[in-house]
C-alpha atoms as a PDB file:
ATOM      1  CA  UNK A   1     -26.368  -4.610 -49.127  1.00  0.00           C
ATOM      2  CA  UNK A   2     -23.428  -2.457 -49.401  1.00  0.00           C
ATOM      3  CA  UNK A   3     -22.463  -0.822 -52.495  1.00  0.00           C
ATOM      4  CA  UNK A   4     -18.414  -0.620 -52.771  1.00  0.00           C
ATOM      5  CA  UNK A   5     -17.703   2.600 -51.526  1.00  0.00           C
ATOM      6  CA  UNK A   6     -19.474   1.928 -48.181  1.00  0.00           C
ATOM      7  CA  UNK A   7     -18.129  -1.505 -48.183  1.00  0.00           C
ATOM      8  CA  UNK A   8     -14.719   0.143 -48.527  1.00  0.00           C
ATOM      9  CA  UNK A   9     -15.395   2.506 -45.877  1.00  0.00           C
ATOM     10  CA  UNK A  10     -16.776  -0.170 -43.478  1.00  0.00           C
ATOM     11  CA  UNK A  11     -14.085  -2.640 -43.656  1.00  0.00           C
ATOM     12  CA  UNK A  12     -11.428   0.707 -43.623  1.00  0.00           C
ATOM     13  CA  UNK A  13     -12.686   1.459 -40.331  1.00  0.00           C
ATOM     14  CA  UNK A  14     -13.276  -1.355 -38.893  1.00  0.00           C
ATOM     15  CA  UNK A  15      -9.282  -1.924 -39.412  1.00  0.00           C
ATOM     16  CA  UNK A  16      -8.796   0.887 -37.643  1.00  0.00           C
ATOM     17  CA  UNK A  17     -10.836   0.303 -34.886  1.00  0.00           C
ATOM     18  CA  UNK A  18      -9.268  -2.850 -34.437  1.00  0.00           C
ATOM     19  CA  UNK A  19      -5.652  -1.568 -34.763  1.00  0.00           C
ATOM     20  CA  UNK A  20      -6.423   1.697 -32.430  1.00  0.00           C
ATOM     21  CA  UNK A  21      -7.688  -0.843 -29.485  1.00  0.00           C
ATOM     22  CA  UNK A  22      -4.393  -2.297 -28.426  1.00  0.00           C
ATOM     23  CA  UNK A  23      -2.791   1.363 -28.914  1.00  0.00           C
ATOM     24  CA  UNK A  24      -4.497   3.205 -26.621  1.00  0.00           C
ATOM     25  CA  UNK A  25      -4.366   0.292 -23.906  1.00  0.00           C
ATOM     26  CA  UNK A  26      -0.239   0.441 -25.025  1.00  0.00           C
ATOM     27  CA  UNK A  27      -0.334   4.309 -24.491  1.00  0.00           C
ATOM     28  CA  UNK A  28      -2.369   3.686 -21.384  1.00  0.00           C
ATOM     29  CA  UNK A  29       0.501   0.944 -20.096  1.00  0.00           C
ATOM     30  CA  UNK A  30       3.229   3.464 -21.094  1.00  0.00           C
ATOM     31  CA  UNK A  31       1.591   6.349 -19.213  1.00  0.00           C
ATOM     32  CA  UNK A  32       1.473   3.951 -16.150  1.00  0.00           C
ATOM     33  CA  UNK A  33       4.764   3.188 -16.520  1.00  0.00           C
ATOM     34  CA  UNK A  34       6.314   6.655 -16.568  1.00  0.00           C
ATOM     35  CA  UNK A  35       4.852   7.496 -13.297  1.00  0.00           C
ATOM     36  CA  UNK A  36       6.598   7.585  -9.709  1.00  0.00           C
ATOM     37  CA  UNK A  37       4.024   7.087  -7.677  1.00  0.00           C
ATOM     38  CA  UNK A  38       0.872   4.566  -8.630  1.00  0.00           C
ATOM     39  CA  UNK A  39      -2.586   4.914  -6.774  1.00  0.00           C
ATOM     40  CA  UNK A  40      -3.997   1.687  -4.910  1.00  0.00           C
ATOM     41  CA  UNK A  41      -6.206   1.799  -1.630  1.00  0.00           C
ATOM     42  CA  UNK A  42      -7.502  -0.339   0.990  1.00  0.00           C
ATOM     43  CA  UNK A  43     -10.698  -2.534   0.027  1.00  0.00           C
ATOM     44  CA  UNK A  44     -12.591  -1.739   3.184  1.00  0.00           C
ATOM     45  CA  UNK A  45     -12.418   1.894   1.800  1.00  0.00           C
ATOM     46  CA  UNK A  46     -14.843   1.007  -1.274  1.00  0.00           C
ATOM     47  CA  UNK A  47     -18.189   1.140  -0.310  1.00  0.00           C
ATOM     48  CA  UNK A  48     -20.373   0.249  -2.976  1.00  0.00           C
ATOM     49  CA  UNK A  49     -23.191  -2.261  -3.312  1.00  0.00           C
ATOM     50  CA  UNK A  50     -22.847  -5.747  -4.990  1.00  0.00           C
ATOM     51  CA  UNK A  51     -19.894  -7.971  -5.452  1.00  0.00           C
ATOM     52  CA  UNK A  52     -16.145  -7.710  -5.102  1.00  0.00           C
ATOM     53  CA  UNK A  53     -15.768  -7.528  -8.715  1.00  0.00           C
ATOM     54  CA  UNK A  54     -17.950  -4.853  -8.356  1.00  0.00           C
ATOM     55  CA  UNK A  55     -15.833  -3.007  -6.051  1.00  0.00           C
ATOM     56  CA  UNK A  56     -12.734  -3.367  -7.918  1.00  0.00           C
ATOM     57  CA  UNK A  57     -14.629  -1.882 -11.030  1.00  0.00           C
ATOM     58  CA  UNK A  58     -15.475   1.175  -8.600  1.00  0.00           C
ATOM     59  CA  UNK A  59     -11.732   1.500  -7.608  1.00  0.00           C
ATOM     60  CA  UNK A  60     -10.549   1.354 -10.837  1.00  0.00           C
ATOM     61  CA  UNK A  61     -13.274   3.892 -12.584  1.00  0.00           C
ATOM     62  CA  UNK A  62     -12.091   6.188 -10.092  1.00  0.00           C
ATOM     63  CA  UNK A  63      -8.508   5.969 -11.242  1.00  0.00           C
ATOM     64  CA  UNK A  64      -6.732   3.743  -9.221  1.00  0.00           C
ATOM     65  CA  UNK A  65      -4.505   1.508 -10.553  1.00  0.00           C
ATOM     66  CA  UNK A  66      -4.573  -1.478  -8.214  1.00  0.00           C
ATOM     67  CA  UNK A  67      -6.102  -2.608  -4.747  1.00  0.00           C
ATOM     68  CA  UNK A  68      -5.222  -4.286  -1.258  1.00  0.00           C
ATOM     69  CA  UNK A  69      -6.456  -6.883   0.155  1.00  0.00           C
ATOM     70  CA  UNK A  70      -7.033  -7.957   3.816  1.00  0.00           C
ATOM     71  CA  UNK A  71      -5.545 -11.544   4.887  1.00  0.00           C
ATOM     72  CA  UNK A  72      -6.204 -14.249   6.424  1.00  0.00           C
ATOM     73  CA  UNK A  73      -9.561 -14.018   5.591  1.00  0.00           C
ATOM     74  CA  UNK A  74      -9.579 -13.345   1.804  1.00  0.00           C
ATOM     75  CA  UNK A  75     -11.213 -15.329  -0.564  1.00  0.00           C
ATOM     76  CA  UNK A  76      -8.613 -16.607  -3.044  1.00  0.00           C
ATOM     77  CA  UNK A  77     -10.794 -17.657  -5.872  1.00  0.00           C
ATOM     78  CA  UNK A  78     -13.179 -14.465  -5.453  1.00  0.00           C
ATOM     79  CA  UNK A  79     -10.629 -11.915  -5.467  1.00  0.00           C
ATOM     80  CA  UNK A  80      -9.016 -13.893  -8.930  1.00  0.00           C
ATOM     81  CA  UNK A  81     -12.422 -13.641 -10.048  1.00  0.00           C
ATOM     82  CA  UNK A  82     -12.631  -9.688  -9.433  1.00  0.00           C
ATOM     83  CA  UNK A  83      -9.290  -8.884 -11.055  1.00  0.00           C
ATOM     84  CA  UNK A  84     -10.456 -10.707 -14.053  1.00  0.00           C
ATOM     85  CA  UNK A  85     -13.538  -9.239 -14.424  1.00  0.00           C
ATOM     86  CA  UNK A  86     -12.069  -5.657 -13.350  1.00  0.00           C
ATOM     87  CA  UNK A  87      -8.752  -6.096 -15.067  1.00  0.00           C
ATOM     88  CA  UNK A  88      -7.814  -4.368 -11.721  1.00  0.00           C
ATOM     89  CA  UNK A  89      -4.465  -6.116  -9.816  1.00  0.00           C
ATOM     90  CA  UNK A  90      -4.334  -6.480  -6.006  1.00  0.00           C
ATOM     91  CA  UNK A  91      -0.553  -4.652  -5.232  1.00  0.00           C
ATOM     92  CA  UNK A  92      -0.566  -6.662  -1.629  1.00  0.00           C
ATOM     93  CA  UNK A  93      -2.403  -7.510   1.242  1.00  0.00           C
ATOM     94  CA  UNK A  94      -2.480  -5.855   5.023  1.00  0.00           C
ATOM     95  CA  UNK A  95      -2.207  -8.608   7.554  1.00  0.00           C
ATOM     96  CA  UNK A  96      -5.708  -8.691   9.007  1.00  0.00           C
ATOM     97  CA  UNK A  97      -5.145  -9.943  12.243  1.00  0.00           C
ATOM     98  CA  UNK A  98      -1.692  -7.939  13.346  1.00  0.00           C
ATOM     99  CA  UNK A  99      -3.419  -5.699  15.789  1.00  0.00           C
ATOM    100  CA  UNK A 100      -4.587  -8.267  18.395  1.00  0.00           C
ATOM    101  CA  UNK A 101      -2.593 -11.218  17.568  1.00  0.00           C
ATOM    102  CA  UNK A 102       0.821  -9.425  17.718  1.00  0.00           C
ATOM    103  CA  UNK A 103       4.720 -10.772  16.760  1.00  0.00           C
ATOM    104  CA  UNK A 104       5.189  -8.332  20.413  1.00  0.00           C
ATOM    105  CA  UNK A 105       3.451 -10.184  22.573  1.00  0.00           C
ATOM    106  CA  UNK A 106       4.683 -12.026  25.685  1.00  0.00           C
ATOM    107  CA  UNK A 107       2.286 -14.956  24.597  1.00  0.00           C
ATOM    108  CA  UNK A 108       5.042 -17.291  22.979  1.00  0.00           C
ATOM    109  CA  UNK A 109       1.597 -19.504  22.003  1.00  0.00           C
ATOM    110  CA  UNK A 110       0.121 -15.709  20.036  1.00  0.00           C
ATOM    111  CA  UNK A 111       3.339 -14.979  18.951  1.00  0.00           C
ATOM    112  CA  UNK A 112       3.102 -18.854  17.343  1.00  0.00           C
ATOM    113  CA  UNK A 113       0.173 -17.523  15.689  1.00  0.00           C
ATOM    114  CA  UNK A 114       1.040 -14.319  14.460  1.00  0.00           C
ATOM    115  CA  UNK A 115       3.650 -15.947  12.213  1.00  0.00           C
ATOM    116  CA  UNK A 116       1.253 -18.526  11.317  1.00  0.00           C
ATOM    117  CA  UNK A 117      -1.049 -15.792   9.887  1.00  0.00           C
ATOM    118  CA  UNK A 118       1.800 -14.200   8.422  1.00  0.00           C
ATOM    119  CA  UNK A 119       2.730 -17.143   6.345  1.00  0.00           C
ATOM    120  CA  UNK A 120      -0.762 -17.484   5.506  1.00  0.00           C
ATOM    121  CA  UNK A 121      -1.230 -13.738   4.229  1.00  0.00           C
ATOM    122  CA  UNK A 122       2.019 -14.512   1.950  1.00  0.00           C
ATOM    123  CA  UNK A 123       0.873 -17.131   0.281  1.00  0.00           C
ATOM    124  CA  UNK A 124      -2.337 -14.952  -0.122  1.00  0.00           C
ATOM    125  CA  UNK A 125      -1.139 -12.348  -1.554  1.00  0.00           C
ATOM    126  CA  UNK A 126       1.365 -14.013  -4.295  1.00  0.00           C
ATOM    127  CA  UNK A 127      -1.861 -16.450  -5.220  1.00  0.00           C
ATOM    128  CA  UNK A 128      -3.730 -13.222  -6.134  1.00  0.00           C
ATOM    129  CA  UNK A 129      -0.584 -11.403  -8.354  1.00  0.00           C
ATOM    130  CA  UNK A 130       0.153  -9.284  -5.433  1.00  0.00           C
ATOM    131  CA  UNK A 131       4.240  -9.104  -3.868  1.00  0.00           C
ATOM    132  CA  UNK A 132       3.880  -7.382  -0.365  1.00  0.00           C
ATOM    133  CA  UNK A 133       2.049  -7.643   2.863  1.00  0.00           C
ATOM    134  CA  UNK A 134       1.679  -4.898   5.112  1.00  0.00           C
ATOM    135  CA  UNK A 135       2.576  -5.687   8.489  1.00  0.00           C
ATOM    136  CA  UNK A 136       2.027  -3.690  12.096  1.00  0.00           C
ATOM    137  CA  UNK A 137       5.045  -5.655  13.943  1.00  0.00           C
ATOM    138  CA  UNK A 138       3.396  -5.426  17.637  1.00  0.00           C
ATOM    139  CA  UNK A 139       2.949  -2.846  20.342  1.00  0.00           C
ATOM    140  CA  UNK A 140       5.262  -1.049  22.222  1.00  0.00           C
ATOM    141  CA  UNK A 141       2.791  -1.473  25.747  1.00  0.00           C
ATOM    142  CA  UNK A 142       3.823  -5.091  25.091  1.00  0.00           C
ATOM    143  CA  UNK A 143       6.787  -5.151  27.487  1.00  0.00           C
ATOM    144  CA  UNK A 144       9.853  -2.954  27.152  1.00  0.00           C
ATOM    145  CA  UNK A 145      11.109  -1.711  24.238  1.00  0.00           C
ATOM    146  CA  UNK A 146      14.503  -4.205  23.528  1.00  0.00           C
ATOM    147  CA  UNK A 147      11.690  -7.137  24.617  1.00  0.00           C
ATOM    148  CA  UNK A 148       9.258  -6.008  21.784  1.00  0.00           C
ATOM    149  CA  UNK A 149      12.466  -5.836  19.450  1.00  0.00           C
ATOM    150  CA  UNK A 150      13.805  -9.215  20.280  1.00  0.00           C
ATOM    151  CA  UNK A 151      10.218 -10.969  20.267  1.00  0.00           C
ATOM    152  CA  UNK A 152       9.397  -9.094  17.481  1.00  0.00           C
ATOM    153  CA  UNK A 153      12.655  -9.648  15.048  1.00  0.00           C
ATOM    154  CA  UNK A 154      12.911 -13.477  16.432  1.00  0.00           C
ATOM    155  CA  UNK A 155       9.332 -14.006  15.345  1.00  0.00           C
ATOM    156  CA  UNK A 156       9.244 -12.520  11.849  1.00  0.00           C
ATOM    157  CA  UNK A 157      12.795 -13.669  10.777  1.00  0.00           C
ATOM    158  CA  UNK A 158      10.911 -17.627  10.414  1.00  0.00           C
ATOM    159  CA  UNK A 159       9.035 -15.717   7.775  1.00  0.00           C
ATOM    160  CA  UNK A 160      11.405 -14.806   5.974  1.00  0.00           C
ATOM    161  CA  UNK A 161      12.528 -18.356   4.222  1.00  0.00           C
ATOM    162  CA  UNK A 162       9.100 -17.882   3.243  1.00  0.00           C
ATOM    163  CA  UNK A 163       9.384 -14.824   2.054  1.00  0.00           C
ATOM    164  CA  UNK A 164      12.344 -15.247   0.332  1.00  0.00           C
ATOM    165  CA  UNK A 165      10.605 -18.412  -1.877  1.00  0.00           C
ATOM    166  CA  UNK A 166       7.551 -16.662  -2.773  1.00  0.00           C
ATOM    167  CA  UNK A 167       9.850 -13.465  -3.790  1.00  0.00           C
ATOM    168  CA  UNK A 168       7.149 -11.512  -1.272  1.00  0.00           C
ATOM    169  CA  UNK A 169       8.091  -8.689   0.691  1.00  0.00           C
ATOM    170  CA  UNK A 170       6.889  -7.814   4.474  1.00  0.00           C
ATOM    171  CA  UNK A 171       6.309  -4.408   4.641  1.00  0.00           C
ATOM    172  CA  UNK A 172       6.452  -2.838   7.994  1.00  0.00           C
ATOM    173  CA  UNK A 173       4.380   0.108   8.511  1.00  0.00           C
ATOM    174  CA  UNK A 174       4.802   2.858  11.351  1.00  0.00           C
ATOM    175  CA  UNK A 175       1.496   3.256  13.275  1.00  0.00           C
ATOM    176  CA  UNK A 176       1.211   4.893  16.793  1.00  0.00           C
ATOM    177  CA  UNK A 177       1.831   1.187  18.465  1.00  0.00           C
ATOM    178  CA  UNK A 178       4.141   3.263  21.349  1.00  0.00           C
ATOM    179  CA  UNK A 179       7.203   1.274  19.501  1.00  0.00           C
ATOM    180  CA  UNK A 180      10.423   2.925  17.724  1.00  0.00           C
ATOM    181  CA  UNK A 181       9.503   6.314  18.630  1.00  0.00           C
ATOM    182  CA  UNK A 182       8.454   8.320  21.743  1.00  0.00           C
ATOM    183  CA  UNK A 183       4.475   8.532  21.748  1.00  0.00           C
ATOM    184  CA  UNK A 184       4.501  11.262  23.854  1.00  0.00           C
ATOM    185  CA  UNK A 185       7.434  13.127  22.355  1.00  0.00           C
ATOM    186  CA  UNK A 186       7.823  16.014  20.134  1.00  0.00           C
ATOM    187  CA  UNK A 187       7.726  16.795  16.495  1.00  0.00           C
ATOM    188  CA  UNK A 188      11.946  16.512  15.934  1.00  0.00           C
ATOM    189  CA  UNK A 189      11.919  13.094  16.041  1.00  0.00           C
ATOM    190  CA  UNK A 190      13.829  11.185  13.227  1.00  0.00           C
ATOM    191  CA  UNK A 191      13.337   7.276  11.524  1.00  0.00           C
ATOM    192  CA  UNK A 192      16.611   6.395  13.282  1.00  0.00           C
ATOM    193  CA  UNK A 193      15.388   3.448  15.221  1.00  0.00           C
ATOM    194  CA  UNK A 194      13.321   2.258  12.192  1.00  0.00           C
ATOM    195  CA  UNK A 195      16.340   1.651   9.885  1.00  0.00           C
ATOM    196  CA  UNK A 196      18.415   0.120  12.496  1.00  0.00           C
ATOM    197  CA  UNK A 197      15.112  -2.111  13.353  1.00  0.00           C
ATOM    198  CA  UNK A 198      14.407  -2.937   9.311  1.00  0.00           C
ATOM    199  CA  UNK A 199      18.109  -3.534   9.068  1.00  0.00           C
ATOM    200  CA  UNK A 200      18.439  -6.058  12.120  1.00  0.00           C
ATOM    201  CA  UNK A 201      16.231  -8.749   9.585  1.00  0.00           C
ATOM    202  CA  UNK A 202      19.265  -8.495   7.194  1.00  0.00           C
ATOM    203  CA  UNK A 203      17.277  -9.480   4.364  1.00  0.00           C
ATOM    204  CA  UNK A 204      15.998  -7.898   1.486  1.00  0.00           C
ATOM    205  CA  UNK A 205      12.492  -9.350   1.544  1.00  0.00           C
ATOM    206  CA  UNK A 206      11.990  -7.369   5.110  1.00  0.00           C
ATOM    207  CA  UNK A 207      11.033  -3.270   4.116  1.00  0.00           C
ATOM    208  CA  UNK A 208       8.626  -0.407   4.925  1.00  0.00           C
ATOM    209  CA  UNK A 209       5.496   0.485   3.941  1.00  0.00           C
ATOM    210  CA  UNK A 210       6.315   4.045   5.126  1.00  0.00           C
ATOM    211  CA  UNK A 211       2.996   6.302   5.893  1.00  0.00           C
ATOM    212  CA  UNK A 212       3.323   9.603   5.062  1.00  0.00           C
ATOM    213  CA  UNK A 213       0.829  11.072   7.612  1.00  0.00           C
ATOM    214  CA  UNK A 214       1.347   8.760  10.846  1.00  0.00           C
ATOM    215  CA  UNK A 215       4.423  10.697  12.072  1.00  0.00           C
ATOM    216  CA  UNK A 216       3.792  14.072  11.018  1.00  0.00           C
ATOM    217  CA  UNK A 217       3.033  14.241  14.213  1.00  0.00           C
ATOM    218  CA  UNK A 218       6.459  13.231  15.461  1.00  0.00           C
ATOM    219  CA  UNK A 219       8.953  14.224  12.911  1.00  0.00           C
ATOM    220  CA  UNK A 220       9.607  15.713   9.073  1.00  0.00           C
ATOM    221  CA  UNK A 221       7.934  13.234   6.756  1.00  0.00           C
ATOM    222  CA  UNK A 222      10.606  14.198   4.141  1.00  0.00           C
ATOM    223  CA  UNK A 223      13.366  13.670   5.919  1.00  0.00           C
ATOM    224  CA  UNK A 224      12.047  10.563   7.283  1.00  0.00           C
ATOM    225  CA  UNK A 225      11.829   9.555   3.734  1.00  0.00           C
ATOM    226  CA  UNK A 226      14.656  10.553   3.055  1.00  0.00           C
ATOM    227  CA  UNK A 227      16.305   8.218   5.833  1.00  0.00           C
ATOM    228  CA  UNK A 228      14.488   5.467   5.164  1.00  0.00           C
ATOM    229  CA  UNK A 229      15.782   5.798   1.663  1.00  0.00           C
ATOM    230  CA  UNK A 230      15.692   2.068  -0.076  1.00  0.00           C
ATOM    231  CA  UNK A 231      13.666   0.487   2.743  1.00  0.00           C
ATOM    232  CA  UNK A 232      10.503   1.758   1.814  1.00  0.00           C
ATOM    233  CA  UNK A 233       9.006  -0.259  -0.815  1.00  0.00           C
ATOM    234  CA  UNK A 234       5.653   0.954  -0.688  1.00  0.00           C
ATOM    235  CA  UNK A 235       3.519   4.313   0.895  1.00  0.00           C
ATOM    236  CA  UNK A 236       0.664   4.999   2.271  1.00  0.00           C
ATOM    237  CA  UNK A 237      -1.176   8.124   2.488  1.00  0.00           C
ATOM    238  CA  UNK A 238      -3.594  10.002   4.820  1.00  0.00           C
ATOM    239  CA  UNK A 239      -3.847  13.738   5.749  1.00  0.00           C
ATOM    240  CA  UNK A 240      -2.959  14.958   9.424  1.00  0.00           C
ATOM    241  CA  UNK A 241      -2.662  18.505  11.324  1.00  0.00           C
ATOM    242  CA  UNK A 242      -0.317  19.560  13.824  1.00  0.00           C
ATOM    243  CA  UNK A 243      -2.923  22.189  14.666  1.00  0.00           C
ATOM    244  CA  UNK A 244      -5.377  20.558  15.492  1.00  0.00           C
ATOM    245  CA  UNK A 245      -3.511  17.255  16.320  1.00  0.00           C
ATOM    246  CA  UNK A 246      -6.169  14.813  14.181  1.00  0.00           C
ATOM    247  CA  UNK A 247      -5.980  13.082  10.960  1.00  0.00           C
ATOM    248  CA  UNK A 248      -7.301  14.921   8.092  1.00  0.00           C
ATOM    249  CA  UNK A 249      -8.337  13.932   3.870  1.00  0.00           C
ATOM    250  CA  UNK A 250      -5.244  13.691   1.724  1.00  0.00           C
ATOM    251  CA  UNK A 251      -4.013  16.992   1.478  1.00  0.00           C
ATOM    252  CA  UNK A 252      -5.816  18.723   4.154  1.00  0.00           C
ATOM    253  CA  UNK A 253      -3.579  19.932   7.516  1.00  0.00           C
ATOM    254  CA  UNK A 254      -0.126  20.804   7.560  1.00  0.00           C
ATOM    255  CA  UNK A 255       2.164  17.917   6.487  1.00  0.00           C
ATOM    256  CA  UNK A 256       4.246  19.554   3.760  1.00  0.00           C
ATOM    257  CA  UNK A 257       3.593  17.065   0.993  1.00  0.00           C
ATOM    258  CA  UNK A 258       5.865  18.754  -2.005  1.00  0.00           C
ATOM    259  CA  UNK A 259       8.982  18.091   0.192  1.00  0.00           C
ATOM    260  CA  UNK A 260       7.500  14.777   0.757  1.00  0.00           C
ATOM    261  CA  UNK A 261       7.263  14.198  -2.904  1.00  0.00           C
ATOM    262  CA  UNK A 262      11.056  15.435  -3.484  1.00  0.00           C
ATOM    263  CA  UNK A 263      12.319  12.889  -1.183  1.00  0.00           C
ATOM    264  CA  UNK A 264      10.400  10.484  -2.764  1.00  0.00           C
ATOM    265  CA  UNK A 265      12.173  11.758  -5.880  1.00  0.00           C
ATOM    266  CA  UNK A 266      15.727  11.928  -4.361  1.00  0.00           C
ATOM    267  CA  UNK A 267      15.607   7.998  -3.425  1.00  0.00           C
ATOM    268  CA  UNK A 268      14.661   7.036  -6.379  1.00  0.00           C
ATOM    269  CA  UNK A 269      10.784   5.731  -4.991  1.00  0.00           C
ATOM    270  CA  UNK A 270       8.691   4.132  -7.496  1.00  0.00           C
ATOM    271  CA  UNK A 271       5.925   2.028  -6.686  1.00  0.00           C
ATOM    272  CA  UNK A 272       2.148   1.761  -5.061  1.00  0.00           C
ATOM    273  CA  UNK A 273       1.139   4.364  -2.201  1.00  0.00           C
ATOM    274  CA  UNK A 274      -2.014   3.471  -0.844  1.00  0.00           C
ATOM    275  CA  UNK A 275      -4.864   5.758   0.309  1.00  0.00           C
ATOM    276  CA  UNK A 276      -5.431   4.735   3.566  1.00  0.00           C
ATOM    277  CA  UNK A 277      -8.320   7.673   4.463  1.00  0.00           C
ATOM    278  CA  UNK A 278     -12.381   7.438   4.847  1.00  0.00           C
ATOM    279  CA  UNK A 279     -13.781   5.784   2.004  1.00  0.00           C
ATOM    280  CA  UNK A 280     -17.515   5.588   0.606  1.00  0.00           C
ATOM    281  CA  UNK A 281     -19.150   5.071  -2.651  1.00  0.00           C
ATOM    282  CA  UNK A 282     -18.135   6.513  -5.973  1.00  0.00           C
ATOM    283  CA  UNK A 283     -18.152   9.979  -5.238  1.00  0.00           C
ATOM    284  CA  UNK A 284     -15.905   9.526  -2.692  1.00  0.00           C
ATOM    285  CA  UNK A 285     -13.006   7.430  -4.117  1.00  0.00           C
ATOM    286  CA  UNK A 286     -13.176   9.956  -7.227  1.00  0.00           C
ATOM    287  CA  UNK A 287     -12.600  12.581  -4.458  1.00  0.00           C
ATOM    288  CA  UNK A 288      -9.540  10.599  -2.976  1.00  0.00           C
ATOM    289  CA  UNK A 289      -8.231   9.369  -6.484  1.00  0.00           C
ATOM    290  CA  UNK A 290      -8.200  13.466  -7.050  1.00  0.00           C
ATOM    291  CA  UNK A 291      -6.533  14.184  -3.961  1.00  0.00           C
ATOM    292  CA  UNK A 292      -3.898  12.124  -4.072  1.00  0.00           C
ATOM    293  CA  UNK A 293      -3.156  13.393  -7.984  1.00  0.00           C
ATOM    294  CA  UNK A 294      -3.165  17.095  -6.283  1.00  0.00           C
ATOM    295  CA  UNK A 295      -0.772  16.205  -3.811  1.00  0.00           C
ATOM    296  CA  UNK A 296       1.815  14.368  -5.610  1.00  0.00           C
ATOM    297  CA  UNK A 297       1.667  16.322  -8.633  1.00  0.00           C
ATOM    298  CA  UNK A 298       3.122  14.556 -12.230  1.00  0.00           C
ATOM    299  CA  UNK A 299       5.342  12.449  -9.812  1.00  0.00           C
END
């Protein structure tokens, strides 16, 4: 039994427990909120043992503040099931399958299918919460370059109606496919051929998932940023070093990530920039979660 007082005392803090619950998760919304730059990474990056929902929990004690999927090939009703039980959100998807079934190739029947897979990784990712799909467009050994740009741009634009409905955008991401830049060129190359590709869809639901380390190799990140401007919609993120011409952990080699971060700044970027490094167990995503904190600063 409780005598008054401690009654008193009980009920007075259970109030306040109750009331101080939904503030911090508010204070924990609004300091989301505020920042430029949110953390998500890859799901093939978390390697820890038992379920997906397990694995989201991992992702999101480390301090990351959603996840991507892969599709086709995700599991609709387990990933729902993992962001419920996580309370962490999948940001997008990364078309599985865009490597060796390509939107480049001379196949009209794998080109067919590479649009098929497309459409399937939209409606993927909006079942899930998410509202991009990453997308490698094809590769450049493919045929010549103006054939991989008019196979490529032909293909994708039947996405786009699709696109358009689910309010989903494709996010093309520059990789070393030998396409819109020379692979064997030097460091003072610029996005030019990027914009005028992204712009050739003429729709808003076509962008750039723009990776900050991939051509370090072949140009100024920042001022690639800074010419991509509005087109990138999302980021991802890995370390690389002129020096010694490899990729490296976030924020290990040479790319000069504070101008990266003002460019960021200068367009106006806010959104998801995904960790796209060697992953592991818990250790290991803290160390990434950290990393990408150091280099982007209160951004």
């Amino acid at each position: 039994m409780f005598d008054n007082v401690s009654r008193r005392q009980f009920l007075q803090a259970t109030a306040a427990m109750a009331i101080s619950q939904p503030l911090v998760s508010y204070a924990d919304k609004t300091k989301k909120e505020k920042r430029r730059i949110l953390k998500t990474l890859k799901i093939g990056m978390v390697r820890v043992e038992g379920s997906l929902a397990d694995k989201f929990k991992a992702a999101k004690a480390a301090g990351f503040d959603a996840i991507e999927m892969n599709s086709p090939g995700m599991k609709v009703d387990e990933t729902k099931a993992a962001i419920e039980a996580s309370g962490l959100p999948v940001d997008g998807t990364v078309c599985s399958s865009h490597w060796g079934i390509r939107h480049t190739d001379p196949d009209p029947k794998k080109r067919a299918t590479a649009l098929e897979h497309l459409k399937t990784a939209l409606r993927d990712t909006k079942a899930v919460g998410g509202d991009t799909v990453l997308l490698v467009v094809g590769h450049g050994k493919d045929g010549s370059e103006q054939e991989c740009w008019d196979r490529s741009i032909e293909n994708i634009s039947k996405a786009i109606p699709l696109a358009k409905e689910l309010r989903m955008k494709i996010a093309i991401e520059n990789v070393w496919n030998h396409f819109l830049y020379d692979h064997d060129g030097d460091e003072k190359q610029t996005a030019d051929k990027f914009v005028k590709y992204v712009d050739e869809f003429k729709s808003p639901w076509v962008g750039m998932q723009f990776d900050i380390g991939n051509h370090w190799k072949y140009g100024n990140t920042g001022d690639w940023i800074r010419t991509l401007d509005k087109r990138i919609v999302k980021l991802d993120a890995k370390g690389f070093s002129r020096k010694e011409n490899k990729f490296k952990k976030i924020g290990e080699g040479d790319i000069d990530w504070a101008d990266c971060t003002k460019a960021l700044i200068e367009i106006g970027f806010r959104g998801y920039c995904a960790a796209e490094v060697g992953g592991g167990g818990a250790d290991r995503l803290q160390e990434v979660s950290d990393n990408m904190d150091r280099v982007f600063g209160q951004a």
